[in-house]
Protein backbone atom coordinates (compact mmCIF):
# COMPACT_ATOMS: atom_id res chain seq x y z
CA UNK A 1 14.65 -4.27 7.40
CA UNK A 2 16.28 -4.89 4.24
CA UNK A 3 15.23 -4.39 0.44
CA UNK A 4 17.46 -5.19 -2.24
CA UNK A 5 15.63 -4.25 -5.51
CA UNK A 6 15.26 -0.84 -4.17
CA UNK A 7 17.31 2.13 -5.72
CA UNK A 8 16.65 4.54 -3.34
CA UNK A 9 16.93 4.21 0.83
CA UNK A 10 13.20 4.10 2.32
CA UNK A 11 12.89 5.99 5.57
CA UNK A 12 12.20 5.04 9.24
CA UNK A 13 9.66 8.06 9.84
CA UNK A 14 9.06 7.18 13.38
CA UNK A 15 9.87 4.31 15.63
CA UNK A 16 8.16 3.95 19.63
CA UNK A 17 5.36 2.08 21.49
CA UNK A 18 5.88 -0.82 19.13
CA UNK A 19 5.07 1.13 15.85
CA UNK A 20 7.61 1.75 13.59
CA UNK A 21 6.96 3.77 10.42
CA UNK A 22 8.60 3.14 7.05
CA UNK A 23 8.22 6.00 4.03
CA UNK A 24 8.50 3.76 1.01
CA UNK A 25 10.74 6.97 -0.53
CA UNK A 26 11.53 4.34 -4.28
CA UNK A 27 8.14 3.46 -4.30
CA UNK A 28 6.69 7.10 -4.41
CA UNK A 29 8.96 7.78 -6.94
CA UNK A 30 7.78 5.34 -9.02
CA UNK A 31 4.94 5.20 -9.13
CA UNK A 32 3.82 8.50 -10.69
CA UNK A 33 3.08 8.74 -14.26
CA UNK A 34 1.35 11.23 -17.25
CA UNK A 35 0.51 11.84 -20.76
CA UNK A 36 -1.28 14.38 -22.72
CA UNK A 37 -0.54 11.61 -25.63
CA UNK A 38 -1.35 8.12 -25.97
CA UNK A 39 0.06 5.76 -23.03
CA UNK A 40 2.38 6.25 -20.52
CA UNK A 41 3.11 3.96 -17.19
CA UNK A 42 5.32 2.56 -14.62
CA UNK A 43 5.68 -0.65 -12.13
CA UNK A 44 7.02 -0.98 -8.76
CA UNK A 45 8.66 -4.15 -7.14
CA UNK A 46 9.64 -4.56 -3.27
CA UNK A 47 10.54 -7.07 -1.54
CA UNK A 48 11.42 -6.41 2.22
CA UNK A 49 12.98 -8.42 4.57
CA UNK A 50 12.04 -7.69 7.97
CA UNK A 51 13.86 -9.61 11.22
CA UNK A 52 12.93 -9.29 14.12
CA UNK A 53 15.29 -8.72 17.52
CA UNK A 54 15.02 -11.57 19.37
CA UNK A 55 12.61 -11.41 22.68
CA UNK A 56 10.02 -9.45 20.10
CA UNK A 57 7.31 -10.64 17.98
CA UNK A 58 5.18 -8.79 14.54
CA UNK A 59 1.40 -8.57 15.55
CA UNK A 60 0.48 -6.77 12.18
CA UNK A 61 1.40 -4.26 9.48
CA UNK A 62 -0.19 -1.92 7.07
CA UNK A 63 0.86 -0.39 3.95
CA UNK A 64 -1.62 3.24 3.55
CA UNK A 65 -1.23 6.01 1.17
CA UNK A 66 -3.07 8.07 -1.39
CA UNK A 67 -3.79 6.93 -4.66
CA UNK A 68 -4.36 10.41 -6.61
CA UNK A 69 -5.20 10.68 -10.15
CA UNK A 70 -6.73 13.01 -12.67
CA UNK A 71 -8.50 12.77 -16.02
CA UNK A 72 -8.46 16.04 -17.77
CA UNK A 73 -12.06 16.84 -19.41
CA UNK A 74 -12.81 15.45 -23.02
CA UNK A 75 -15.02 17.43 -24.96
CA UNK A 76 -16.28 16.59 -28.68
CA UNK A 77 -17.61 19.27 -30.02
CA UNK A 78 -20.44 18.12 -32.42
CA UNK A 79 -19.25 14.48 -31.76
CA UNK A 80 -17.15 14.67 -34.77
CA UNK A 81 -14.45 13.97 -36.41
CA UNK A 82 -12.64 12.48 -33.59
CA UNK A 83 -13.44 11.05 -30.08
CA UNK A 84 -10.79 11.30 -27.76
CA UNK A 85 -10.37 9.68 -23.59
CA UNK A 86 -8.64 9.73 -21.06
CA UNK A 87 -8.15 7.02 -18.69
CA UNK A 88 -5.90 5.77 -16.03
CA UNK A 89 -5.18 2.73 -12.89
CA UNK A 90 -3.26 1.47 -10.51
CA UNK A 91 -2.89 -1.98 -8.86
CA UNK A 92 -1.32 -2.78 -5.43
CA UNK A 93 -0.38 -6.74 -4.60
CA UNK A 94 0.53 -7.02 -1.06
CA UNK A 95 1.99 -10.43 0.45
CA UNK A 96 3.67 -11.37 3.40
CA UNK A 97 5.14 -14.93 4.85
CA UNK A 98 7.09 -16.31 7.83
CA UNK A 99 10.32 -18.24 7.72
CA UNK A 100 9.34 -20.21 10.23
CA UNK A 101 6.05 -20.84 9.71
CA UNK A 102 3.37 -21.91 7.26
CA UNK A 103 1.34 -18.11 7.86
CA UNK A 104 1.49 -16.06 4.04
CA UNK A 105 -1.25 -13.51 3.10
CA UNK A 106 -1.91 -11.84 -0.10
CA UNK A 107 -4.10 -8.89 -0.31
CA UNK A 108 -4.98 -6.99 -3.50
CA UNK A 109 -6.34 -3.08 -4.20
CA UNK A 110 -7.08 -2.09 -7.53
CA UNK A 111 -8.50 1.72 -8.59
CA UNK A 112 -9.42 3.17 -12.00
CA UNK A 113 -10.72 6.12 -13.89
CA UNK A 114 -9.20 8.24 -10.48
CA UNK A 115 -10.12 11.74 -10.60
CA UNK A 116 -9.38 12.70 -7.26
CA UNK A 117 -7.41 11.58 -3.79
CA UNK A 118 -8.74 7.77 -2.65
CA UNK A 119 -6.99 7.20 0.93
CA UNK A 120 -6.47 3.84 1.19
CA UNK A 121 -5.16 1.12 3.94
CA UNK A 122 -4.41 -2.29 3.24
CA UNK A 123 -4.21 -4.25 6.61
CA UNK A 124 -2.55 -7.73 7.53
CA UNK A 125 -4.70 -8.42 10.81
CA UNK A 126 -3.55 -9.88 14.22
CA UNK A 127 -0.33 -11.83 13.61
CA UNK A 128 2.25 -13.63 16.28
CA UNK A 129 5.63 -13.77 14.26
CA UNK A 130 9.08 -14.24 15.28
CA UNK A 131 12.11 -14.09 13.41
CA UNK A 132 12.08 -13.53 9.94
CA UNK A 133 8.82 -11.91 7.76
CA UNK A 134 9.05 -11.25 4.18
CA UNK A 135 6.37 -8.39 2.75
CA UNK A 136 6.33 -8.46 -0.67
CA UNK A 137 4.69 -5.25 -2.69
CA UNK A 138 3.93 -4.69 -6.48
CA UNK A 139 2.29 -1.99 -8.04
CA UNK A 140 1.84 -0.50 -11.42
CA UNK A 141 0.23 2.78 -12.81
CA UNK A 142 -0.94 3.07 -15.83
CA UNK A 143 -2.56 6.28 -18.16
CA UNK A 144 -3.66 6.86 -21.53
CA UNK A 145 -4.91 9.75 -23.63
CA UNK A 146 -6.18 10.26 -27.29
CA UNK A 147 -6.41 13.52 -28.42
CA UNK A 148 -9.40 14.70 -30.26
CA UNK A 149 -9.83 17.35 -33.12
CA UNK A 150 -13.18 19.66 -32.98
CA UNK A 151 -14.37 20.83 -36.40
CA UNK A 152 -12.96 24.11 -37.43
CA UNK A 153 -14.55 25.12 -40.29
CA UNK A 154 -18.09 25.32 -42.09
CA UNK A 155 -17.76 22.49 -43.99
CA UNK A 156 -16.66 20.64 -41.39
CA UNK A 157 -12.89 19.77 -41.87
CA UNK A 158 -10.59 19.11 -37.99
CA UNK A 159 -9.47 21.85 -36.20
CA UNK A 160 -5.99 21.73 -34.74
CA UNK A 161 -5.36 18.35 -32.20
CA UNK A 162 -6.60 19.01 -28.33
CA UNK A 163 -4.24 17.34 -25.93
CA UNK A 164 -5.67 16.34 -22.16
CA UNK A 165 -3.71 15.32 -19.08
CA UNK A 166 -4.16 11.90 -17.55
CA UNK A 167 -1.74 11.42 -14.38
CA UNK A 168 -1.99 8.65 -11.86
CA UNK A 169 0.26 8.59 -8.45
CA UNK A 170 0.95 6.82 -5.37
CA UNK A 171 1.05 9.01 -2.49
CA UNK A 172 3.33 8.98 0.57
CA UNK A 173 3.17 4.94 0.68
CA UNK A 174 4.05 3.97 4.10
CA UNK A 175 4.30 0.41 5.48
CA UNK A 176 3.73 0.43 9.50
CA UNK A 177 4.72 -2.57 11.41
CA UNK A 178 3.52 -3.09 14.54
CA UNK A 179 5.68 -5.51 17.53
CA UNK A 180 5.70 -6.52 21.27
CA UNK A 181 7.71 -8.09 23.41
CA UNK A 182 7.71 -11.55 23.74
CA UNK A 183 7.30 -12.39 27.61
CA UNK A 184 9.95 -14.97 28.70
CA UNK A 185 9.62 -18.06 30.61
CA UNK A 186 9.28 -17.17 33.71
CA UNK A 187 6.97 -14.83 33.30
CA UNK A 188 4.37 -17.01 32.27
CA UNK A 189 5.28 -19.08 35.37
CA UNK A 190 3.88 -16.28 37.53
CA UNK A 191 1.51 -15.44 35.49
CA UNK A 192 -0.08 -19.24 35.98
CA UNK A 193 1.18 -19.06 39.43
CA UNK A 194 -0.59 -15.98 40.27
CA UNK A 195 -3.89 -17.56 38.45
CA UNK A 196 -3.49 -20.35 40.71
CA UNK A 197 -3.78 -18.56 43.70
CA UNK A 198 -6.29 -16.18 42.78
CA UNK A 199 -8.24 -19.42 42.00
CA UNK A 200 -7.91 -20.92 45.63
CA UNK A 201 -8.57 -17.85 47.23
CA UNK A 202 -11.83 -17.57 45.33
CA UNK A 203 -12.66 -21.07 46.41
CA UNK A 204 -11.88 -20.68 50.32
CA UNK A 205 -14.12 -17.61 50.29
CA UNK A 206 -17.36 -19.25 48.80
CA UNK A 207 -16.58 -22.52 51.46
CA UNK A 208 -16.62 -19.63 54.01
């Protein structure tokens, strides 16, 4: 697997029984942003290209994580003089095509106002591929936060500027590809041969 906008090596976590794991390491460090002052954000781009060795073929992938996020409180004391808000979100476009075929999927996950963990999983389905796949994901996070000033006095005049922490992350992103070997040629001959016979045997007993 290659990816050539990435700045930093992603990691093969774990790789047996036809699952291999990938720890999108530039993506998680990204995709994490904060502000305790207006707006703040970041974007991710990868684009991986994924061949396969020959005699083996994709039957799916997933890209899972944690989006976690966290909108420090906003109080107004009285209302006035000033409202302040926090906010944040994060978008993940997933796509995927073949080389050598007309298959492509595009899948989408957006999250906002996140004030907690949200496991997700974002799954291709059953797939037959050979040769080259392209997965293609893009992701920004975004935050935001206006301070707000409580009265301080009797007649009503600002007290000093509160600040409040909006943060928005990608956790541990991880794209899992799952393969199989591709059985050759004369393997499906026996396998049809050994169809055939169970077929006549079948038949001989009922005439019996």
């Amino acid at each position: 697997m290659e990816n050539d906008w990435t700045s930093t090596s992603d990691v093969i976590t774990s790789d047996a029984n036809g699952v291999t794991k990938i720890a999108l390491i530039d993506a998680a460090s990204t995709l994490k942003t904060a502000t305790t002052h207006y707006d703040n954000g970041d974007a991710y781009n990868g684009w991986f290209s994924i061949t396969l060795r020959p005699g083996y073929r994709m039957t799916g992938f997933s890209l899972s994580g944690t989006v976690l996020g966290e909108l420090g409180p906003v109080t107004t004391p009285r209302g006035k003089p000033g409202d302040g808000f926090t906010t944040n979100s994060t978008k993940i476009d997933l796509s995927a095509s073949a080389r050598d075929s007309a298959w492509s999927m595009k899948q989408t996950m957006q999250h906002s106002m996140v004030d907690g963990a949200i496991p997700f999983v974002m799954n291709s389905g059953p797939m037959s591929l050979t040769g080259l796949v392209y997965v293609g994901m893009w992701s920004p996070v975004y935050v935001s936060s206006r301070p707000y000033s409580p009265p301080g006095a009797p007649d009503g005049s600002s007290g000093p500027q509160v600040l409040t922490l909006a943060s928005m992350q990608v956790l541990n992103p991880t794209l899992t590809i799952y393969t199989s070997a591709v059985p050759e040629p004369e393997t499906y001959g026996m396998l049809l041969a050994g169809v055939a016979v169970i077929g006549l045997v079948r038949r001989r007993r009922r005439l019996a």
